[in-house]
Every structure is written in C-alpha cells, then in structure tokens.
N, C-alpha and C. Protein backbone atom coordinates (compact mmCIF):
# COMPACT_ATOMS: atom_id res chain seq x y z
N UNK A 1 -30.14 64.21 -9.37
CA UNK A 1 -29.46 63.03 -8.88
C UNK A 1 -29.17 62.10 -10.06
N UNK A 2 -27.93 61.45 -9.85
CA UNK A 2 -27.57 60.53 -10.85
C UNK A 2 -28.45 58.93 -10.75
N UNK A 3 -28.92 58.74 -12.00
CA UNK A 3 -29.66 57.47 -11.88
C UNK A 3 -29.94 56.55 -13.29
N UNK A 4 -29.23 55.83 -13.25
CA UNK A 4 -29.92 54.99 -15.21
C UNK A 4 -29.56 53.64 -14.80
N UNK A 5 -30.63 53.47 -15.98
CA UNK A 5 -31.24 51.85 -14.78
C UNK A 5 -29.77 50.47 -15.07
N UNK A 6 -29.91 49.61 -14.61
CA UNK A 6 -28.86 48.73 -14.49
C UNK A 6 -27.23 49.23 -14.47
N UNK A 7 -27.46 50.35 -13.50
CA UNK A 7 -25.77 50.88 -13.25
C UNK A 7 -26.14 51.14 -12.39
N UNK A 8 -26.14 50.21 -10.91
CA UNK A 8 -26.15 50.48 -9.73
C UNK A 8 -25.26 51.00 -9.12
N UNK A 9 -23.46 50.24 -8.91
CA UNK A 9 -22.98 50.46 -8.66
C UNK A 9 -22.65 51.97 -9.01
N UNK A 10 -22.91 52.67 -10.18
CA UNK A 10 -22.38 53.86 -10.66
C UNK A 10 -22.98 55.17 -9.99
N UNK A 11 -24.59 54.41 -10.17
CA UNK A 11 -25.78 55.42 -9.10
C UNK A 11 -25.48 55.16 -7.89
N UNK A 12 -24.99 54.29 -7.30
CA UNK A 12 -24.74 54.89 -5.51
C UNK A 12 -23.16 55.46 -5.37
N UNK A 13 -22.49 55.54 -6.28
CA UNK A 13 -20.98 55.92 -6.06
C UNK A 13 -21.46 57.73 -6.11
N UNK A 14 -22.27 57.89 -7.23
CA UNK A 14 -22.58 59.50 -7.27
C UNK A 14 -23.36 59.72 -6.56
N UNK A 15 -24.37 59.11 -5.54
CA UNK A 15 -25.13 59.23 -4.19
C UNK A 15 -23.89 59.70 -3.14
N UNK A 16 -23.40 58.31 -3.10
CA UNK A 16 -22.01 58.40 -1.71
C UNK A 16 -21.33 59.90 -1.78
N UNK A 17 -21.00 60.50 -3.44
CA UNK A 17 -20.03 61.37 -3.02
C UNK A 17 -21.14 62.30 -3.25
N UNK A 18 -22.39 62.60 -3.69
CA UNK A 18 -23.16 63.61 -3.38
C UNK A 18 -23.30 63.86 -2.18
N UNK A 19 -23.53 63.12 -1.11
CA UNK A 19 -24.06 62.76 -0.12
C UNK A 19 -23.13 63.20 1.33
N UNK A 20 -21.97 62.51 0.85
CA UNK A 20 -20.58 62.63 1.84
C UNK A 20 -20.84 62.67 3.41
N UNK A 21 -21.86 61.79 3.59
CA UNK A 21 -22.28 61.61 4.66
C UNK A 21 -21.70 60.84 5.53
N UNK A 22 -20.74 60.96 6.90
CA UNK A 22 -19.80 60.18 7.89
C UNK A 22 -20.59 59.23 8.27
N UNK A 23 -19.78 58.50 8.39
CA UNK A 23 -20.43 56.78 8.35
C UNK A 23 -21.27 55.73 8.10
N UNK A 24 -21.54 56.62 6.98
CA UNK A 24 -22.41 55.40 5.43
C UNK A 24 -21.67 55.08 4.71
N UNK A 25 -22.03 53.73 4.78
CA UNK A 25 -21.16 52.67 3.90
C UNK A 25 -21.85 52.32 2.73
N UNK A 26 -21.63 51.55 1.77
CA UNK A 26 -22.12 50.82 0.62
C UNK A 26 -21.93 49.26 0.22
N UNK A 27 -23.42 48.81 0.12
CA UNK A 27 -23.25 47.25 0.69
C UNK A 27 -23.45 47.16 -1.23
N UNK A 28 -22.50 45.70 -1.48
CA UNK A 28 -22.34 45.29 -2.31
C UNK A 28 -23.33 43.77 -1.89
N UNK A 29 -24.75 43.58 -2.81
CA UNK A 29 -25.05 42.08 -2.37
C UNK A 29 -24.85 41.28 -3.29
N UNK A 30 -24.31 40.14 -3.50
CA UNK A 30 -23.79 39.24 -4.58
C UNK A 30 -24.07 37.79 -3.78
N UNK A 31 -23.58 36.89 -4.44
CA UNK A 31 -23.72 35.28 -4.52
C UNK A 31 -23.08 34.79 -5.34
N UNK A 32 -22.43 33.81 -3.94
CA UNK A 32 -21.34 32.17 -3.95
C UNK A 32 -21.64 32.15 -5.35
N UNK A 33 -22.64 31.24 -5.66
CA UNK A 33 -22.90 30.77 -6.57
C UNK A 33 -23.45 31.03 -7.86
N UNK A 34 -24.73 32.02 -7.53
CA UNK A 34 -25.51 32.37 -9.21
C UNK A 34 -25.91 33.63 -9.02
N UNK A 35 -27.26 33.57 -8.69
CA UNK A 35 -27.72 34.78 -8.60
C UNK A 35 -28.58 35.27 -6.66
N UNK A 36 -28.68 36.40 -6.98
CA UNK A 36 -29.69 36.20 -4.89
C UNK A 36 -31.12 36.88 -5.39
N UNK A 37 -32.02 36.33 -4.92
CA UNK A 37 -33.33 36.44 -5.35
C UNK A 37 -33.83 37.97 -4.58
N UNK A 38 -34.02 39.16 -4.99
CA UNK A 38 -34.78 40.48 -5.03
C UNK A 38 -35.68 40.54 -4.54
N UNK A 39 -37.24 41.00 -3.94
CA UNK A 39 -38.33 41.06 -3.83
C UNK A 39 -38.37 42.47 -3.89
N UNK A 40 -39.59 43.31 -4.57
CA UNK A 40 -40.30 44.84 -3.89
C UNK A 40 -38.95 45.51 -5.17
N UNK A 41 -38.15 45.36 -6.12
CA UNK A 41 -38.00 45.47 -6.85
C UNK A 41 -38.72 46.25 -8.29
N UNK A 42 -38.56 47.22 -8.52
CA UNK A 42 -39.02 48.03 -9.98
C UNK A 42 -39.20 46.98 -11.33
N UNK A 43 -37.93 46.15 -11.12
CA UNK A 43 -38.02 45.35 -12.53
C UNK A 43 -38.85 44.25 -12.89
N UNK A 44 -39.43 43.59 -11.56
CA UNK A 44 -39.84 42.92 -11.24
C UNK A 44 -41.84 43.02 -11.86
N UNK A 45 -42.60 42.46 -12.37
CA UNK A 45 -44.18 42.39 -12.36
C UNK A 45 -44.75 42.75 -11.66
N UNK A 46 -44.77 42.64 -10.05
CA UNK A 46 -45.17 42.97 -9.01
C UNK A 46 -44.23 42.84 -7.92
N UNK A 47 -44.48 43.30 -7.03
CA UNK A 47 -43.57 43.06 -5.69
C UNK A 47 -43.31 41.95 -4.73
N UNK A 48 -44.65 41.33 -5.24
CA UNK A 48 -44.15 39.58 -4.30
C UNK A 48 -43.51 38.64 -5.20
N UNK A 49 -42.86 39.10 -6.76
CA UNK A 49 -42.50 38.45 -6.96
C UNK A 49 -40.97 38.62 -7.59
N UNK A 50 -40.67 38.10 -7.15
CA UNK A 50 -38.58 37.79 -7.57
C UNK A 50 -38.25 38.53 -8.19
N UNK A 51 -36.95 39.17 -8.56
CA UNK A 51 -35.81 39.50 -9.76
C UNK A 51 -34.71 38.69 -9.18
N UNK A 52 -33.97 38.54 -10.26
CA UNK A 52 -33.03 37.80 -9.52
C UNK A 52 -31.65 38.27 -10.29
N UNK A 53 -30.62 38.95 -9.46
CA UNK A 53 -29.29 39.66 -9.77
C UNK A 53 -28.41 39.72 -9.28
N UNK A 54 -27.27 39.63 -9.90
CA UNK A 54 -25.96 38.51 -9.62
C UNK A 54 -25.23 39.44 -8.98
N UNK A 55 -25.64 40.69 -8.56
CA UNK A 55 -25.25 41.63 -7.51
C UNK A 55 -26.35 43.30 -7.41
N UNK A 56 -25.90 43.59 -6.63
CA UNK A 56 -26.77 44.75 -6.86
C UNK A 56 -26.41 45.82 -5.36
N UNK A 57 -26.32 46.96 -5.61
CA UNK A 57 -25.09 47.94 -4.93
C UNK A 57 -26.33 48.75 -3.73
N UNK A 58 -26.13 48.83 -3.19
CA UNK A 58 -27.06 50.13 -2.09
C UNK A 58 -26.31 50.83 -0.99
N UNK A 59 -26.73 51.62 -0.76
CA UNK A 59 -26.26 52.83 -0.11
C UNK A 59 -26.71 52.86 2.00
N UNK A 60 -26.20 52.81 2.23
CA UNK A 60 -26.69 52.48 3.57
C UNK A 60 -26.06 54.05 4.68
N UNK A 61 -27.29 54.80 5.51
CA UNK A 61 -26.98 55.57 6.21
C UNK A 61 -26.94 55.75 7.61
N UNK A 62 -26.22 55.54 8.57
CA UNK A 62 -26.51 55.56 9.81
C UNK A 62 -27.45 56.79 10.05
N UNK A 63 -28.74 56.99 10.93
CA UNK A 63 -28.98 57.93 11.55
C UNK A 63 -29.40 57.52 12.46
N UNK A 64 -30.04 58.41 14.11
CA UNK A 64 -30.60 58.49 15.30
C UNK A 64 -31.08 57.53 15.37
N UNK A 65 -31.97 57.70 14.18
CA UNK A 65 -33.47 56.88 13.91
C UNK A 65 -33.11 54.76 13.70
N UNK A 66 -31.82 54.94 13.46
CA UNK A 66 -31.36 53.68 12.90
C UNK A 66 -30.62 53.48 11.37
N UNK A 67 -30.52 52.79 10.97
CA UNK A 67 -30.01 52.32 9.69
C UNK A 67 -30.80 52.64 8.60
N UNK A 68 -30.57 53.93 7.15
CA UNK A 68 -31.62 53.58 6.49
C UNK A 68 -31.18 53.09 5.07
N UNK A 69 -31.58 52.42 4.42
CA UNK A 69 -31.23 51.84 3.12
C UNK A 69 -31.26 52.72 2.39
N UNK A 70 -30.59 53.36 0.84
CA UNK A 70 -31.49 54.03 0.32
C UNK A 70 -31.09 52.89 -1.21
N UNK A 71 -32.08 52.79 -2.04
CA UNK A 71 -31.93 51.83 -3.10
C UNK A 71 -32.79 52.82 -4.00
N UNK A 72 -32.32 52.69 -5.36
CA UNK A 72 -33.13 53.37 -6.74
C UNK A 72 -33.93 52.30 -7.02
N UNK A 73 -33.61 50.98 -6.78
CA UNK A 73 -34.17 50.68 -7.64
C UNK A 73 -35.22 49.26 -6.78
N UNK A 74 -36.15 50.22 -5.47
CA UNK A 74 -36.64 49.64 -4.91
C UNK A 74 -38.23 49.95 -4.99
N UNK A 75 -39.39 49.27 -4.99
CA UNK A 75 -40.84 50.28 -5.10
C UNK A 75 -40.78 50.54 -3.27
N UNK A 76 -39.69 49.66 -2.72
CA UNK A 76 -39.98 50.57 -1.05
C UNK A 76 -39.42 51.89 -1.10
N UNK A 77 -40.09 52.76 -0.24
CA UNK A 77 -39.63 54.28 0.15
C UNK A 77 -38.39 54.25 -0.36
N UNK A 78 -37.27 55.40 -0.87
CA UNK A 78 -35.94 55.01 -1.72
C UNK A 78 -35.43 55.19 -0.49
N UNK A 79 -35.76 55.97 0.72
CA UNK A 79 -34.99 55.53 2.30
C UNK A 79 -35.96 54.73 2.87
N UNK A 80 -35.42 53.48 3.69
CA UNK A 80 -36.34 52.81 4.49
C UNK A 80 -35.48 52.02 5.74
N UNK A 81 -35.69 51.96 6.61
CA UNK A 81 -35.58 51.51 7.71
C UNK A 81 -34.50 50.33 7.10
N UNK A 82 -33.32 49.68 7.56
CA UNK A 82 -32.68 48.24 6.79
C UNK A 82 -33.88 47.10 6.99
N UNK A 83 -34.17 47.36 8.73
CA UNK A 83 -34.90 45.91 8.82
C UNK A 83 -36.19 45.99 8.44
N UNK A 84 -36.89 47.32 7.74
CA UNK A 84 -37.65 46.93 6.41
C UNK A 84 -37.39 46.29 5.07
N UNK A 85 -36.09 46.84 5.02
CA UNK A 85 -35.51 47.05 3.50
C UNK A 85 -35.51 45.75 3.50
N UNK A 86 -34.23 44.77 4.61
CA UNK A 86 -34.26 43.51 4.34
C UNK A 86 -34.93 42.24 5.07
N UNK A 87 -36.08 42.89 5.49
CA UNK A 87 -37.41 41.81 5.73
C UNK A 87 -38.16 41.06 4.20
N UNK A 88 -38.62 42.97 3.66
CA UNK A 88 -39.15 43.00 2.19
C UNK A 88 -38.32 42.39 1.22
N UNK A 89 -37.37 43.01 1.27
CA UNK A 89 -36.66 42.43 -0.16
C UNK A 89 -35.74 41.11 -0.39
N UNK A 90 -35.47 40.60 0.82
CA UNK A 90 -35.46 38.96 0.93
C UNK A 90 -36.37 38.40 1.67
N UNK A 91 -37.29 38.48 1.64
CA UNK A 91 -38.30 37.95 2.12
C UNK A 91 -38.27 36.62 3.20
N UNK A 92 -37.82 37.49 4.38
CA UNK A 92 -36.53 36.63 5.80
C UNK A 92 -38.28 36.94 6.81
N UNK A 93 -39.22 36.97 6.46
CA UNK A 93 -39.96 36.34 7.54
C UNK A 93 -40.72 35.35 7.04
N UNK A 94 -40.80 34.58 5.52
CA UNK A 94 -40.60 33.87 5.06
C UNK A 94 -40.10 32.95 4.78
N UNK A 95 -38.65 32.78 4.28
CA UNK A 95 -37.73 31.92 3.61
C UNK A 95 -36.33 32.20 4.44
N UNK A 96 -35.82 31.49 4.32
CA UNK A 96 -34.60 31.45 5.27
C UNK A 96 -33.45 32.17 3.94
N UNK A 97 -32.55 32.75 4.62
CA UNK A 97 -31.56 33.43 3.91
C UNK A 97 -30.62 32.91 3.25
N UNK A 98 -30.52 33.11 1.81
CA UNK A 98 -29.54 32.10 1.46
C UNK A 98 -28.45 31.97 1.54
N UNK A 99 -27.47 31.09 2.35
CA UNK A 99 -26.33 30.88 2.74
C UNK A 99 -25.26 31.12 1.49
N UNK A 100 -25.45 31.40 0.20
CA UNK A 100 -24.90 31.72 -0.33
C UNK A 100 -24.92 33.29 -0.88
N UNK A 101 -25.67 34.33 -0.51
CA UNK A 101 -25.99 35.45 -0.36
C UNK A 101 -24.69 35.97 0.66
N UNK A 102 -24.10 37.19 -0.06
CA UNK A 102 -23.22 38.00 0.69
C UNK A 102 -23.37 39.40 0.13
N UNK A 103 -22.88 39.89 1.37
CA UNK A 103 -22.80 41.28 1.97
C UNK A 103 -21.48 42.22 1.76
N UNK A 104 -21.09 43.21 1.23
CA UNK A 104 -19.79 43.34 0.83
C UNK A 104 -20.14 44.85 1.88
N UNK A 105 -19.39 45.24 2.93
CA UNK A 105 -19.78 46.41 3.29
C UNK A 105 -18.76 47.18 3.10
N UNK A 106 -19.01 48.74 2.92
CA UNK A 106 -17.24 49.34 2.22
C UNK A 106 -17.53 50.76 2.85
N UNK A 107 -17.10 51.52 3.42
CA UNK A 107 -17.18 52.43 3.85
C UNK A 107 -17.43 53.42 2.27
N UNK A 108 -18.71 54.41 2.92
CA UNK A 108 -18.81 55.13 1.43
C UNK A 108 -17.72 56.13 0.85
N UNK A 109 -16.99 56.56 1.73
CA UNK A 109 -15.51 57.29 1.42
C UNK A 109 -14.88 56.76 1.12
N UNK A 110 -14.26 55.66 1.15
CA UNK A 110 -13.48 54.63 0.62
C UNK A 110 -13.89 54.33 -1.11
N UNK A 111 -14.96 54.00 -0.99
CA UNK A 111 -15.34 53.89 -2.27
C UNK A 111 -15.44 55.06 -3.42
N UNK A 112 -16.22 56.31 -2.62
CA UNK A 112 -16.18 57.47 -3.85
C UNK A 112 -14.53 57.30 -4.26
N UNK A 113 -13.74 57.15 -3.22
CA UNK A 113 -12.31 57.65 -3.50
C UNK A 113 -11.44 56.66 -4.12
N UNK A 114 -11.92 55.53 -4.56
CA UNK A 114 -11.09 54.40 -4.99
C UNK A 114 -11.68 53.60 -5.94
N UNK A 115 -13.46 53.90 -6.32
CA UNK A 115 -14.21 53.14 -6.70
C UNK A 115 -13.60 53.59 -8.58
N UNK A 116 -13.72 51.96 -9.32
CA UNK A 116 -13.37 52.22 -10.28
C UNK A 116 -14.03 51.59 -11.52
N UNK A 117 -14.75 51.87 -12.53
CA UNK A 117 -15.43 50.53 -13.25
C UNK A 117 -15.58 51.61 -14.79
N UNK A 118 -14.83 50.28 -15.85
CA UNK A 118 -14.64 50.68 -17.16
C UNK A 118 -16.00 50.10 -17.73
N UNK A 119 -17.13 49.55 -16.75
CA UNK A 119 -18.10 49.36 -17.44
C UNK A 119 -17.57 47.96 -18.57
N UNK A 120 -17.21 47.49 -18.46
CA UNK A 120 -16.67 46.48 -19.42
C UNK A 120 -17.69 45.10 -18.91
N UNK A 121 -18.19 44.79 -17.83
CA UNK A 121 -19.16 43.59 -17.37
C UNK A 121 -20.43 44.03 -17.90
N UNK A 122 -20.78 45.32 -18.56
CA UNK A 122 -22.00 45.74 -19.16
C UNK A 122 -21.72 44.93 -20.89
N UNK A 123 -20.55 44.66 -20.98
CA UNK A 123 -21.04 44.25 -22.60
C UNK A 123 -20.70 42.64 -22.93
N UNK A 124 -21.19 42.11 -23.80
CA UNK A 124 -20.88 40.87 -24.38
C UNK A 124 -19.43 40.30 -24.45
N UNK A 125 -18.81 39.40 -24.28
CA UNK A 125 -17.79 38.78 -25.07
C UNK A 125 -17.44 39.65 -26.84
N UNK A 126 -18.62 39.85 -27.37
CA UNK A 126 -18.84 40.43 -28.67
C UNK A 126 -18.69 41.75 -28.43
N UNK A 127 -18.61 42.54 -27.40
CA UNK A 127 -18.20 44.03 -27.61
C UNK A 127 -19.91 44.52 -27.42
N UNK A 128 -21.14 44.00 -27.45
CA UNK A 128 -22.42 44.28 -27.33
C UNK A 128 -23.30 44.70 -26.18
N UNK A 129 -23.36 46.33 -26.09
CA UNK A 129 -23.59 46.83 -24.89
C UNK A 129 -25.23 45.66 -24.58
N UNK A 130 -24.61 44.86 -22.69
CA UNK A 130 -26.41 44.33 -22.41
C UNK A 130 -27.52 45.48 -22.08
N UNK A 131 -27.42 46.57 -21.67
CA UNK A 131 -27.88 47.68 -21.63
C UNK A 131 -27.43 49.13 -21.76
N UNK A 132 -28.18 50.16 -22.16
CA UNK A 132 -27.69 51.33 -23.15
C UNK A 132 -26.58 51.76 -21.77
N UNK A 133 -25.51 52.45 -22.04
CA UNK A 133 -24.86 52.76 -20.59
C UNK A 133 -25.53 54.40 -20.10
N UNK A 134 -24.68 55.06 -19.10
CA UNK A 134 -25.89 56.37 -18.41
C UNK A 134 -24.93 57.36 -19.86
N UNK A 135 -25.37 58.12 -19.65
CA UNK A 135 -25.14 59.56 -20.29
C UNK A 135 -23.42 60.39 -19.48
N UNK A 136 -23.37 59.88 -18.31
CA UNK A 136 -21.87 60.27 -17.76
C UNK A 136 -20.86 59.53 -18.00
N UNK A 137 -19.53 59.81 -18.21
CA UNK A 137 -18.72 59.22 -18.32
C UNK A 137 -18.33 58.21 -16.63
N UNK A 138 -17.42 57.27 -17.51
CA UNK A 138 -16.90 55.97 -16.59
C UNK A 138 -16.20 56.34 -16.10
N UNK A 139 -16.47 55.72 -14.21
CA UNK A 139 -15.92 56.17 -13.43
C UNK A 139 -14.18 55.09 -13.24
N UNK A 140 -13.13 55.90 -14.32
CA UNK A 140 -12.00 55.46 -14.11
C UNK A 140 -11.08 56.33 -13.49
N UNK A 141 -11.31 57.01 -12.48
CA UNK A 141 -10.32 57.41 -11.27
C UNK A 141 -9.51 56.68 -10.12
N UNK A 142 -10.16 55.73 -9.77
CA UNK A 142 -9.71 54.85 -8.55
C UNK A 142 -9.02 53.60 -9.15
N UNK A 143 -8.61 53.03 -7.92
CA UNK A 143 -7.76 51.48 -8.13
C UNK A 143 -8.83 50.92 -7.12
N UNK A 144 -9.99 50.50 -7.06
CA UNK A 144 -10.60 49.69 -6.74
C UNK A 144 -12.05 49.17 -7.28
N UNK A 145 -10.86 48.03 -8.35
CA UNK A 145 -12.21 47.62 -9.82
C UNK A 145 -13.40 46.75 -9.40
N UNK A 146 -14.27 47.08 -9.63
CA UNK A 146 -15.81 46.51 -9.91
C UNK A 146 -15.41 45.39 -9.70
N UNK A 147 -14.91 44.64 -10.74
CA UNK A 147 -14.45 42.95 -10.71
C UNK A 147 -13.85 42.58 -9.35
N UNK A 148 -13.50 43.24 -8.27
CA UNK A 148 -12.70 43.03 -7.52
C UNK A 148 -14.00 42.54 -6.59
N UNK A 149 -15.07 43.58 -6.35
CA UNK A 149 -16.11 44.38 -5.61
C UNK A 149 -17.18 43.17 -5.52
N UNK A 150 -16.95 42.17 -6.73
CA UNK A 150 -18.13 41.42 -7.01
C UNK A 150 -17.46 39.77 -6.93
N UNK A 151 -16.32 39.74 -6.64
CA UNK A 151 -16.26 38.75 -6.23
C UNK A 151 -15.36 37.90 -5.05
N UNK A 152 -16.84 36.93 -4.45
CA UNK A 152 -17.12 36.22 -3.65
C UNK A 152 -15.65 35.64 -2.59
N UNK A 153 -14.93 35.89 -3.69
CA UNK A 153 -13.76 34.81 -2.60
C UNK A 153 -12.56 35.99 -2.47
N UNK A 154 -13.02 37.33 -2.69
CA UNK A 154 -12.00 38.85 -2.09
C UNK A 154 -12.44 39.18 -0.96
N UNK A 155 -11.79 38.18 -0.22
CA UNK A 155 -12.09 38.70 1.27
C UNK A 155 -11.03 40.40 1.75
N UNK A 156 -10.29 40.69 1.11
CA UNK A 156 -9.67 41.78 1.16
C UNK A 156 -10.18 43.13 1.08
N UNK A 157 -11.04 43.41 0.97
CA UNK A 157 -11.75 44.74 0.57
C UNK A 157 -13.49 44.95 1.77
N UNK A 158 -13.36 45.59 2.12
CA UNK A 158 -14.64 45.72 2.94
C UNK A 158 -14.66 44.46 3.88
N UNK A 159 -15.94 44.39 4.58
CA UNK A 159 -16.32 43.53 5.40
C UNK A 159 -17.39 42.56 4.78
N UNK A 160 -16.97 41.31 4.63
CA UNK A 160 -17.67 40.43 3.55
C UNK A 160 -18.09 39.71 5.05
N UNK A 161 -19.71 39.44 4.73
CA UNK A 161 -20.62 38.54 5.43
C UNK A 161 -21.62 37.57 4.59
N UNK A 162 -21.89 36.77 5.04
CA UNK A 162 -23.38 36.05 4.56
C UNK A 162 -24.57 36.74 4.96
N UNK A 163 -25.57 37.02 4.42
CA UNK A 163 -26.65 37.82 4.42
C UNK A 163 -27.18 37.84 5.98
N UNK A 164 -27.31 36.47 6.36
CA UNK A 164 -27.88 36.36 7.84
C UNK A 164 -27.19 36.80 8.43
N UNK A 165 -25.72 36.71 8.71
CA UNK A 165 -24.82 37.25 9.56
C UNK A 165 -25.29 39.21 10.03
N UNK A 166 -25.32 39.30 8.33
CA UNK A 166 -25.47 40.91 8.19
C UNK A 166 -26.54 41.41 8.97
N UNK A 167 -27.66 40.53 8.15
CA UNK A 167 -28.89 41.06 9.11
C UNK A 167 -28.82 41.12 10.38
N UNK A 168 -28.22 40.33 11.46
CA UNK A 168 -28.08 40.44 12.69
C UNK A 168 -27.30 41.57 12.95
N UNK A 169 -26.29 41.59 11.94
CA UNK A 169 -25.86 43.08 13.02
C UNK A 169 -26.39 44.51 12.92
N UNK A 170 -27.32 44.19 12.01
CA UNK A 170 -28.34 45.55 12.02
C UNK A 170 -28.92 45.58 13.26
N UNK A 171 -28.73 47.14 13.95
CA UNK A 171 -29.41 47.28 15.04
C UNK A 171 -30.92 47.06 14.92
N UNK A 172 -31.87 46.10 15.24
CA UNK A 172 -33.18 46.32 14.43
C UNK A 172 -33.82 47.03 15.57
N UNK A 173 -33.73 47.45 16.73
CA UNK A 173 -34.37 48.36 17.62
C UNK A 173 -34.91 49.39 17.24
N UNK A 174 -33.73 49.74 15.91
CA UNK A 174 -34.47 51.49 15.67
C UNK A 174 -34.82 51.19 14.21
C-alpha cells in the first residue's frame, strides 16, 4: 500500500483507486480560518493531545456495518467506525466543534479520476521541499487541483459542510 508521511491527500487517492470501492467518498477536513485541531493522531506525543493541520484527507467506506473511516495517519484502528473516528479525533464529547472546521466530501471515483497535485504546497516560496516527497511520481493526470480541494470558499466541488453538520449526517446507529 501506498503511504509517506505528510502526503495525505496522495495516500488516500492510491487507497481510493486501489480500493475502487462503490460509494466511498473522500473527506477533505480543512478550516475557515487556520488550522482544525487532530486528536489520536501519530504525530502527535500522545493521543490526548492535539496536532493541528490546515487540512488533512481520509478515506471513508460505506458498509452494512456503517461508515468506516480509514486514516494512515491515525493510532485508532486504520478502519474505525466514523462515530469513533470523529468522537476521538475531535474530541465532540468534549469540546464543541469548531464552526470553522469543514468537511469537503467527493465521491472516491471522482477523485481517483480527476484528482490532481504538482505537490507544489509541499515547498517553500524558496523552492525548499517542507518534507522529503514519497518515492512515486506526482499525481498530474486530472483537472481537479489540490488548491482547489483545500479551499474554504469552493463551494463547487464535492459537498462542503461544517464539521457538526457532517457529523450528524453520519448514520451513528451502526
């Protein structure tokens, strides 16, 4: 499986089309404003406490059983229930959700087939990779750029929600 760390978006695009599973989508989570606070996170010291990233990509699967998340870069199960995934990792029986937290949902076919990123938000103004990039080449096949994917006021592309919104429409029954 494809996986290197801070290329999310890249690791669930080669999940989605490994995967090609009918009616899993891929949630893009980002923020209005700065960053949306993580919990249960790898990068993180421990799990009760924060990362905080100005987006971050996951893979979402319908089954029987319910909704399951799958995230690389979670210490929860890499599949888990959503209304585990996002109890734990925004910590919503806690803290109230931040109204500036959004949800980008994109059907995962849509995306293997259109998804596009020159990797160019990985480097400096100076040309200075912020982290080493993966070992595969950049996914420049599609017309639907990263930059597009990550921001807040493209209501055109997927189904853009505020985090709370989202969470409610997770079936949490199953």
């Amino acid at each position: 499986m494809h996986y290197h760390p801070y290329y999310c978006e890249e690791n669930i695009w080669h999940l989605a089309k490994t995967l090609n599973r009918s009616g899993a989508v891929v949630l893009y989570v980002l923020n209005k404003k700065d960053y949306s606070k993580f919990y249960w996170q790898k990068t993180s010291l421990s799990a009760t406490l924060p990362v905080f990233w100005d987006y971050h990509v996951l893979y979402a699967a319908p089954l029987k059983s319910g909704l399951r998340i799958l995230d690389f870069d979670t210490r929860l199960p890499f599949s888990s229930s959503a209304k585990l995934y996002f109890n734990l990792t925004f910590n919503l029986e806690k803290e109230t959700p931040d109204p500036n937290c959004l949800v980008r949902v994109i059907s995962a076919a849509e995306y293997v087939q259109h998804f596009f990123s020159a990797r160019s938000h990985m480097h400096t103004s100076a040309g200075v990779s912020l982290s080493p990039p993966p070992p595969w080449a950049p996914i420049t096949e599609g017309d639907l750029f990263f930059s597009t994917l990550i921001d807040p006021k493209n209501e055109a592309v997927g189904n853009l929600m505020d985090l709370a919104s989202f969470y409610q429409s997770i079936d949490l029954n199953k």
